[in-house]
C-alpha atoms as a PDB file:
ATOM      1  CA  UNK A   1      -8.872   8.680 -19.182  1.00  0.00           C
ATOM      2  CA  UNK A   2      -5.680  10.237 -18.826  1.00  0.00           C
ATOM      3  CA  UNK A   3      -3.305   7.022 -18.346  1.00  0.00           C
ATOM      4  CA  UNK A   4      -0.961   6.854 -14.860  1.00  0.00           C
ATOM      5  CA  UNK A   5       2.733   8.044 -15.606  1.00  0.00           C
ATOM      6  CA  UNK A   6       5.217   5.395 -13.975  1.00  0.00           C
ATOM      7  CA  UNK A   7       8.825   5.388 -13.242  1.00  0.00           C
ATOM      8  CA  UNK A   8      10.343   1.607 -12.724  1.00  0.00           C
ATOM      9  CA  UNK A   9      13.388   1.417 -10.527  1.00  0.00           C
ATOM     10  CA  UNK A  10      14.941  -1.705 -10.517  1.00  0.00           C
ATOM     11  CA  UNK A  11      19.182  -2.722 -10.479  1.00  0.00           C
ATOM     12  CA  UNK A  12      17.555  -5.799 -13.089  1.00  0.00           C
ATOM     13  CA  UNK A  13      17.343  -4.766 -16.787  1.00  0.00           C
ATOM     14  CA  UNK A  14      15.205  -7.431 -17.205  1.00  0.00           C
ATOM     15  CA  UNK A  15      12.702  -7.149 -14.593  1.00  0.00           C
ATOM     16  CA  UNK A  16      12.289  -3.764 -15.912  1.00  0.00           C
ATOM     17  CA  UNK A  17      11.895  -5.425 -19.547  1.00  0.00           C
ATOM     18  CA  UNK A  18       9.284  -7.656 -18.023  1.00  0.00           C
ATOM     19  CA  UNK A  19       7.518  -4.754 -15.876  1.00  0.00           C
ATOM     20  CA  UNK A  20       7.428  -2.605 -18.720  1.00  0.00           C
ATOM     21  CA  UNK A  21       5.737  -5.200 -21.207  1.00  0.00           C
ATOM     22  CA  UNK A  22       3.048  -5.977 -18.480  1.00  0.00           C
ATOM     23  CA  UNK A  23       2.199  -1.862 -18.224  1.00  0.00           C
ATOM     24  CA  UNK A  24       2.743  -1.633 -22.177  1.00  0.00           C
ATOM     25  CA  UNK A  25      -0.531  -3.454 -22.472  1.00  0.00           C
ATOM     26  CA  UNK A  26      -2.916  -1.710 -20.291  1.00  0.00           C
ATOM     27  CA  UNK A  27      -3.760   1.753 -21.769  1.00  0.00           C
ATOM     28  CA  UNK A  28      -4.206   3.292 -18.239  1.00  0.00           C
ATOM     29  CA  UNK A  29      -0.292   2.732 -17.766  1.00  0.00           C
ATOM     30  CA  UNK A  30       2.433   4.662 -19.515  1.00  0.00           C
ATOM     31  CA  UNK A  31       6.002   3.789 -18.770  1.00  0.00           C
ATOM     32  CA  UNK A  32       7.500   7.512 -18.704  1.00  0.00           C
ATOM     33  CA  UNK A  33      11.074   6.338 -17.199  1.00  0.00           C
ATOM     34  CA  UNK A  34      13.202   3.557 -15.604  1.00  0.00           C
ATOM     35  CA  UNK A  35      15.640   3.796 -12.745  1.00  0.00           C
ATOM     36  CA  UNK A  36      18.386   1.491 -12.349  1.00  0.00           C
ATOM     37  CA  UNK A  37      19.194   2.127  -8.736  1.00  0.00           C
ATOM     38  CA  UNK A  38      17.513   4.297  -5.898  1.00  0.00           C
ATOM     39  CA  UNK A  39      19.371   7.276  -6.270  1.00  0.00           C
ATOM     40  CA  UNK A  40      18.613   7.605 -10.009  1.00  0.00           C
ATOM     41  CA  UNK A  41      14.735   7.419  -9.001  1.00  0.00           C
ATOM     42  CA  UNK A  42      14.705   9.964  -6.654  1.00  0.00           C
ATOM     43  CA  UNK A  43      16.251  12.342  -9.594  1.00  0.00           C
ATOM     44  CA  UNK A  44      14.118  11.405 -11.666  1.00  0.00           C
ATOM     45  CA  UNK A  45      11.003  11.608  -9.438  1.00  0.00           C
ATOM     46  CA  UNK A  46      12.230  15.390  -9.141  1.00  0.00           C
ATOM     47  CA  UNK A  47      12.817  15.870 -13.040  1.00  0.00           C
ATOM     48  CA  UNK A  48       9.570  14.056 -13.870  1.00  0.00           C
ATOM     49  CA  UNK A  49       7.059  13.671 -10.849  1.00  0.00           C
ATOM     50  CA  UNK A  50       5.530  10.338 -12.422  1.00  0.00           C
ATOM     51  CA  UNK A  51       2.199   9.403 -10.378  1.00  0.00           C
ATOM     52  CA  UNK A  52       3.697   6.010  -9.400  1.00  0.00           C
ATOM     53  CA  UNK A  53       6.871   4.548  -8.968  1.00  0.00           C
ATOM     54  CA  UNK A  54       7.625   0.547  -9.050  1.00  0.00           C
ATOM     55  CA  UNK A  55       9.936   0.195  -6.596  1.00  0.00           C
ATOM     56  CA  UNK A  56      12.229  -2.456  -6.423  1.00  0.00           C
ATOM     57  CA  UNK A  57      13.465  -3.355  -2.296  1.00  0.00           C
ATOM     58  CA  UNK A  58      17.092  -4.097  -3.490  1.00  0.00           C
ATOM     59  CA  UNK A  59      19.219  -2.377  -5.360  1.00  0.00           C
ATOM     60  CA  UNK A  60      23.044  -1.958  -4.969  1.00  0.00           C
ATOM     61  CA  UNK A  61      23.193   1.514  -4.587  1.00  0.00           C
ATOM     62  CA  UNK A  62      20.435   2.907  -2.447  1.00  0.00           C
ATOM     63  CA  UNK A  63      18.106   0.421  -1.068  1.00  0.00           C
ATOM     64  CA  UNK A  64      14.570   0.725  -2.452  1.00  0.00           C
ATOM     65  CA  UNK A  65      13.477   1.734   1.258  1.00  0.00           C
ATOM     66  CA  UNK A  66      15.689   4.093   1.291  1.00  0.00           C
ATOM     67  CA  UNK A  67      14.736   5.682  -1.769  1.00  0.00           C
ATOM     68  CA  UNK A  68      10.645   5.263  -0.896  1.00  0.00           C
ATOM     69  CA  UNK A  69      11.738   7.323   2.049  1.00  0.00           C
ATOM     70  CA  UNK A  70      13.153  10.299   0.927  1.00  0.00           C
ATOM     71  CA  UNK A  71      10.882  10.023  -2.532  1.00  0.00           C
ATOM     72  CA  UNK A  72       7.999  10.451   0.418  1.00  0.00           C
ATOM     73  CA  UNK A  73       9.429  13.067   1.876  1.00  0.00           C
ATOM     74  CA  UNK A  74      10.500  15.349  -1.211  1.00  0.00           C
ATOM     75  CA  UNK A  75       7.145  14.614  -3.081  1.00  0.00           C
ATOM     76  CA  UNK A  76       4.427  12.625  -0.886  1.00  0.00           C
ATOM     77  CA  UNK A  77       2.111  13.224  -3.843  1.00  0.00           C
ATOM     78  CA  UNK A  78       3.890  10.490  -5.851  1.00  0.00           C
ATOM     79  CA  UNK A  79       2.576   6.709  -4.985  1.00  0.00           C
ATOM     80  CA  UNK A  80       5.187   4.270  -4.713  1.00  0.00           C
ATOM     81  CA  UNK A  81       4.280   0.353  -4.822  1.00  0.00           C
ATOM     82  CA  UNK A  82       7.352  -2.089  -3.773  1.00  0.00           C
ATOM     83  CA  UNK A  83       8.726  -4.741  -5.712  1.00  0.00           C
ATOM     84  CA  UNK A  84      10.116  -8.021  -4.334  1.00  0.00           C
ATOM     85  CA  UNK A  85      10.486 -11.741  -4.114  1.00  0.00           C
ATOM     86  CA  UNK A  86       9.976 -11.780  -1.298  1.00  0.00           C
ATOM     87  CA  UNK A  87       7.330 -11.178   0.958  1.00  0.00           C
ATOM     88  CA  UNK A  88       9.366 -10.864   4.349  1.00  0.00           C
ATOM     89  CA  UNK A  89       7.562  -9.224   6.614  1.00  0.00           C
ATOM     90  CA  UNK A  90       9.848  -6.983   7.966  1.00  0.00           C
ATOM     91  CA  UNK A  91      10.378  -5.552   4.832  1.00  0.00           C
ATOM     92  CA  UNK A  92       6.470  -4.743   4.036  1.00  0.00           C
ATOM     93  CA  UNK A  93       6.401  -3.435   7.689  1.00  0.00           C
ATOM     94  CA  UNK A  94       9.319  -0.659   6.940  1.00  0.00           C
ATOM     95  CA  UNK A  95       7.238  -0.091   3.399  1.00  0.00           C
ATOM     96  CA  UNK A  96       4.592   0.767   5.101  1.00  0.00           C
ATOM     97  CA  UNK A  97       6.727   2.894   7.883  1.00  0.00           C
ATOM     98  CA  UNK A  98       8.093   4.459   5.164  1.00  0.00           C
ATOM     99  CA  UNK A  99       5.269   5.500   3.331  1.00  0.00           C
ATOM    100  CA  UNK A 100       4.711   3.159   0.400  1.00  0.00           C
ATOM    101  CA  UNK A 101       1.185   2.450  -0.852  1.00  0.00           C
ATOM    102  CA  UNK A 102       1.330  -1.102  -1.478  1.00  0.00           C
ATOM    103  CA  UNK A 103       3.629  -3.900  -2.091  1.00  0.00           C
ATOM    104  CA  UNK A 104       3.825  -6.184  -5.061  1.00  0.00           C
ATOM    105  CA  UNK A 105       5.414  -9.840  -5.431  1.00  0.00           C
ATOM    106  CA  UNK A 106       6.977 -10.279  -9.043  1.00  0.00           C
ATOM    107  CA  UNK A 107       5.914 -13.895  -8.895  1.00  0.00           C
ATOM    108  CA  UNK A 108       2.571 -12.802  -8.925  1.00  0.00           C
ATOM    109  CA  UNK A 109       0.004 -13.749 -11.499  1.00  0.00           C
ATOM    110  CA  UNK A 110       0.613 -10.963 -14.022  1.00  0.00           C
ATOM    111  CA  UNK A 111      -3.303 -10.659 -14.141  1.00  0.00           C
ATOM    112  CA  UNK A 112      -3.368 -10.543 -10.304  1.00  0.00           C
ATOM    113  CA  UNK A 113      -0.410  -8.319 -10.494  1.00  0.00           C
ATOM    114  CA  UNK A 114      -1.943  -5.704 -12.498  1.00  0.00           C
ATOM    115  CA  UNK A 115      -5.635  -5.841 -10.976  1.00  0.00           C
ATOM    116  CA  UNK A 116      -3.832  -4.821  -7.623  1.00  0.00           C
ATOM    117  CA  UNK A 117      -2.116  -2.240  -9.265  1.00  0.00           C
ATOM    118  CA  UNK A 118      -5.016  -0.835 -10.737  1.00  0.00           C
ATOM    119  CA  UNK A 119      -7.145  -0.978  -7.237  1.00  0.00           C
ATOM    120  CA  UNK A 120      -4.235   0.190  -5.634  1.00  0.00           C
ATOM    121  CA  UNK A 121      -4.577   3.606  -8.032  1.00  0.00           C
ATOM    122  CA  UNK A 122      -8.691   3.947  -7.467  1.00  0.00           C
ATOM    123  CA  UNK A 123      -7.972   4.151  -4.369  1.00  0.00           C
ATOM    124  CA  UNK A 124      -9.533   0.808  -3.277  1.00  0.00           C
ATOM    125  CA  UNK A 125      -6.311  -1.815  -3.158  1.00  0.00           C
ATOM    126  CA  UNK A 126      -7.006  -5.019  -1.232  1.00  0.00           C
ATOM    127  CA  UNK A 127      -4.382  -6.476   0.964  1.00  0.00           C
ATOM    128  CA  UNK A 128      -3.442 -10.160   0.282  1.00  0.00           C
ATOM    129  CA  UNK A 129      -4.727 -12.627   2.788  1.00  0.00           C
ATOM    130  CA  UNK A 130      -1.484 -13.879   2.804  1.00  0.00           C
ATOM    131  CA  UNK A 131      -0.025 -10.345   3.976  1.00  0.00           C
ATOM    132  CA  UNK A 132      -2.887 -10.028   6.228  1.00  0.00           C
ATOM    133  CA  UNK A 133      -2.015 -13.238   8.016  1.00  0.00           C
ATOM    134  CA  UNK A 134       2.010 -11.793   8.368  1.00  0.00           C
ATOM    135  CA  UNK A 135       0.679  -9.227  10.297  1.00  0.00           C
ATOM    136  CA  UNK A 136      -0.907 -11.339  12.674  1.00  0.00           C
ATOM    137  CA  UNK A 137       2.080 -13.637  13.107  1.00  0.00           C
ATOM    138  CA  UNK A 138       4.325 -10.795  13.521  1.00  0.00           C
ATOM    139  CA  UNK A 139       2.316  -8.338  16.656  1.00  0.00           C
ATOM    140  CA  UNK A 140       1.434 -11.870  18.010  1.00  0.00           C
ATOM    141  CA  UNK A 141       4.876 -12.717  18.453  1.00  0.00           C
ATOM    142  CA  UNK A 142       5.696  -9.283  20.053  1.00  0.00           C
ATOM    143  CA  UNK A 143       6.933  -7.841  17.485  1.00  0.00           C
ATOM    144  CA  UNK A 144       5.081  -3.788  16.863  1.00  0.00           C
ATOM    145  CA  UNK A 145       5.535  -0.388  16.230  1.00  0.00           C
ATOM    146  CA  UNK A 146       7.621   1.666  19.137  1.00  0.00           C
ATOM    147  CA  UNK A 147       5.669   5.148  18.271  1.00  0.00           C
ATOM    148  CA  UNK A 148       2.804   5.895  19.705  1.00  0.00           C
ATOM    149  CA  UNK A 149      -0.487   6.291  17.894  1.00  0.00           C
ATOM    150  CA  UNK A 150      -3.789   7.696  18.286  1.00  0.00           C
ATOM    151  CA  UNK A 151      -6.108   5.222  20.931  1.00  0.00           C
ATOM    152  CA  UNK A 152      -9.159   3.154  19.095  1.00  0.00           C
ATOM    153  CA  UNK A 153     -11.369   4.785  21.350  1.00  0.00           C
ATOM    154  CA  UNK A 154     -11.965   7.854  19.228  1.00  0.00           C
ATOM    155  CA  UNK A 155     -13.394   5.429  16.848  1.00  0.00           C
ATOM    156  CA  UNK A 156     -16.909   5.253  16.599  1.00  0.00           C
ATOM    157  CA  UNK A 157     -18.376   1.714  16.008  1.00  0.00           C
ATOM    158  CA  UNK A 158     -19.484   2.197  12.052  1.00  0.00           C
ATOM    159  CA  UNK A 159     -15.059   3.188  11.788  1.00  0.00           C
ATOM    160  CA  UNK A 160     -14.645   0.223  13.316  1.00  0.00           C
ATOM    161  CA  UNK A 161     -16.683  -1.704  10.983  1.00  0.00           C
ATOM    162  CA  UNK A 162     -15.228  -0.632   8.013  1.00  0.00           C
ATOM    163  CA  UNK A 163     -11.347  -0.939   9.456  1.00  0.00           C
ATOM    164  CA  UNK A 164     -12.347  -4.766   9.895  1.00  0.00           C
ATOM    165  CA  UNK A 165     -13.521  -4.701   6.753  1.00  0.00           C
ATOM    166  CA  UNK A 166     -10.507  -3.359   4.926  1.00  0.00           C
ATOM    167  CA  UNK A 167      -8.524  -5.553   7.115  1.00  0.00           C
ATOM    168  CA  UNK A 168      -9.739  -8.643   5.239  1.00  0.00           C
ATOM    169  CA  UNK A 169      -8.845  -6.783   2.225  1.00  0.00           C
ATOM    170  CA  UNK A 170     -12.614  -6.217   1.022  1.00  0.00           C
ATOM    171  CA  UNK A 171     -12.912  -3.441  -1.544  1.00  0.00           C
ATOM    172  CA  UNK A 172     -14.959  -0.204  -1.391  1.00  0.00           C
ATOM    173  CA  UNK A 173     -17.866  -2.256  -3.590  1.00  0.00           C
ATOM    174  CA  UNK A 174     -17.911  -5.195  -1.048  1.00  0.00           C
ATOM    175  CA  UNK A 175     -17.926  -3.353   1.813  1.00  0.00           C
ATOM    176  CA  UNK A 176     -20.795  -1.125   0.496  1.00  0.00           C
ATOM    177  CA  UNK A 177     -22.782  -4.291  -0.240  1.00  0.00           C
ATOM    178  CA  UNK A 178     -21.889  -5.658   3.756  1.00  0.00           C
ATOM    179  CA  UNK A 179     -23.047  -2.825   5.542  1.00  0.00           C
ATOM    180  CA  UNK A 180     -25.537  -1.448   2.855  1.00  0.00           C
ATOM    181  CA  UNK A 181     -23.662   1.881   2.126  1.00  0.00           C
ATOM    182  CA  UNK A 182     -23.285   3.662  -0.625  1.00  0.00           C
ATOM    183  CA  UNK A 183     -19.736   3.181  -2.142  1.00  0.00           C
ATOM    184  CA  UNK A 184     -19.277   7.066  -2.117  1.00  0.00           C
ATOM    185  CA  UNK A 185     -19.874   6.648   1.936  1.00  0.00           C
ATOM    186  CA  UNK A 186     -17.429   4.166   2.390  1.00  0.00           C
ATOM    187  CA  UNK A 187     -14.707   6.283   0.639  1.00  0.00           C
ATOM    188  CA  UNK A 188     -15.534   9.161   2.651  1.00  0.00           C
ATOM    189  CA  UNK A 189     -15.470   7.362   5.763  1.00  0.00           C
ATOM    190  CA  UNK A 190     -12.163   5.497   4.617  1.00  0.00           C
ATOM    191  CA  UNK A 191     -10.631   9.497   4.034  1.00  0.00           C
ATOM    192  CA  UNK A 192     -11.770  10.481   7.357  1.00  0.00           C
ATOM    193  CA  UNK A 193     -10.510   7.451   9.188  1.00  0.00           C
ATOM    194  CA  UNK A 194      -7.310   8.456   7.793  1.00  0.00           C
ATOM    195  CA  UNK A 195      -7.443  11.745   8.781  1.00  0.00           C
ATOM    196  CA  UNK A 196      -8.175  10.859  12.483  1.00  0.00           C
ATOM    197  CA  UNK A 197      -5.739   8.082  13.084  1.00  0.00           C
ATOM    198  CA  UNK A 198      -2.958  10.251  10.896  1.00  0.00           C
ATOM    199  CA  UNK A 199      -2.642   7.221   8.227  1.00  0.00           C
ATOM    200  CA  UNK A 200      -1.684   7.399   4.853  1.00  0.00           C
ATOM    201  CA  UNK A 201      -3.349   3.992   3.006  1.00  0.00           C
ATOM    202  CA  UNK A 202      -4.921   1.284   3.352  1.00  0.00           C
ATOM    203  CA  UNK A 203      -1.971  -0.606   4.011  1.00  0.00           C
ATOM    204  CA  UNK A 204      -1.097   1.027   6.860  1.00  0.00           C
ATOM    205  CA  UNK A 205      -5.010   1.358   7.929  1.00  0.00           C
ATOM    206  CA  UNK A 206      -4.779  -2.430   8.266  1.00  0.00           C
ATOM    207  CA  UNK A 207      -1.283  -3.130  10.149  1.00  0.00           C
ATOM    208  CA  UNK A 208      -2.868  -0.581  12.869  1.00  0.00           C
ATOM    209  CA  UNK A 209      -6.259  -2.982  12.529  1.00  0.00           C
ATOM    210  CA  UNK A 210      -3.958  -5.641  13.464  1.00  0.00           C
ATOM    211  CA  UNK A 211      -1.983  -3.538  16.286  1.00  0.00           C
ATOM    212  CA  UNK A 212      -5.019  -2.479  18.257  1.00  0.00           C
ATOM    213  CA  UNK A 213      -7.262  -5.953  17.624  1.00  0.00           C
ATOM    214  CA  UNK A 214      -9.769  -4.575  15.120  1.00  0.00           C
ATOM    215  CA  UNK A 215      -9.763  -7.227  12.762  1.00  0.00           C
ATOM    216  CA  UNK A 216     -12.959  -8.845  13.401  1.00  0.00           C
ATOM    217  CA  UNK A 217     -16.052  -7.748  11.852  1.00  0.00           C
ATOM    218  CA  UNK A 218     -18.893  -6.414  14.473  1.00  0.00           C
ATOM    219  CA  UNK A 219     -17.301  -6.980  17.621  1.00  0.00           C
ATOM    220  CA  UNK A 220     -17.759  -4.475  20.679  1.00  0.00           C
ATOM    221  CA  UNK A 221     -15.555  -2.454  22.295  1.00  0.00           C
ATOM    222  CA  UNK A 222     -13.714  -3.580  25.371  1.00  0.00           C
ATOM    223  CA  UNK A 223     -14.350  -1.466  28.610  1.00  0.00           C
ATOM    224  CA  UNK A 224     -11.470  -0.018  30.428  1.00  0.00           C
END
């Protein structure tokens, strides 16, 4: 398997030391450049067009959001994951606006760290409880996105299934096994769910779960 070419941008040189040993020892990771500030990762995004970027939120120069934006909009095929210490959740909320596929806390478990990273790249990343339960906190307290998006209706009760499902952060596998699919079915109705509600990831799939009440496995749809 060909391995995934990253770029790490962070202002640390030791966070990149330590980000760099943890991809150094998984042979589907190869460490093709670092970035020491946002600006410097968009060049290089343009001189090298990694598959994923490690994006660090702060940096002096450029913020990391920044740079995830216009990364996004120059080359949406590259996947950039966020870096922080922090898992405020307005940051992971302008991530997601923004674009990114995921978002990583460097105090992670390194083994944790990297099995997200590699679910993140097959296409079947969960999202942490922990993150889950921001989301809920935040649109509970009145906090939400100002644009509008498409209406749940136009989702058909076996969508809404699976959105609940990926909401709790279950992977293509487990939700397979729950409502005895094939895993090939779930992706394709995971692509197509995408498609209809104009949604990027997964990440993003679940803050609208939380913004339109879909979180709960099997429940019906409300009448008008």
């Amino acid at each position: 398997m060909t391995p995934y070419r990253v770029l790490i941008a962070d202002d640390h040189p030791l966070a990149r030391k330590a980000i760099r040993g943890l991809l150094d020892d998984d042979a589907q990771f190869e460490t093709i450049a670092e970035a020491s500030g946002g600006e410097e990762a968009i060049a290089l995004c343009g001189n090298l067009q990694p598959d994923l970027v490690l994006m660090d939120i702060h940096m002096p120069d450029m913020s990391g959001l920044e740079a995830t934006r216009r990364i996004k909009q120059l080359y949406p095929h590259v996947r950039v994951v966020m870096l922080t210490v922090s898992d405020h959740v307005a940051d992971l909320f302008t991530a997601i606006q923004f674009g990114a596929q995921g978002y990583l806390l460097k105090n992670m478990d390194p083994d944790d760290w990297m099995h997200y990273l590699r679910a993140l790249l097959d296409d079947d990343a969960e999202v942490s409880r922990r993150m889950a339960d921001k989301l809920f906190q935040h649109f509970r307290g009145g906090a939400g996105a100002t644009v509008p998006e498409p209406d749940s209706g136009l989702l058909t009760p076996r969508e809404r299934e699976l959105i609940a499902c990926v909401a709790a952060g279950d992977t293509n596998r487990q939700i397979a096994e729950r409502l005895v699919i094939a895993e090939n079915t779930v992706k394709n109705h995971i692509k197509n769910i995408l498609d209809k509600l104009k949604l990027e990831n997964r990440v993003q799939l679940t803050a609208y779960a939380v913004r339109q009440g879909l979180t709960q496995f099997g429940q019906k749809r409300e009448g008008k």
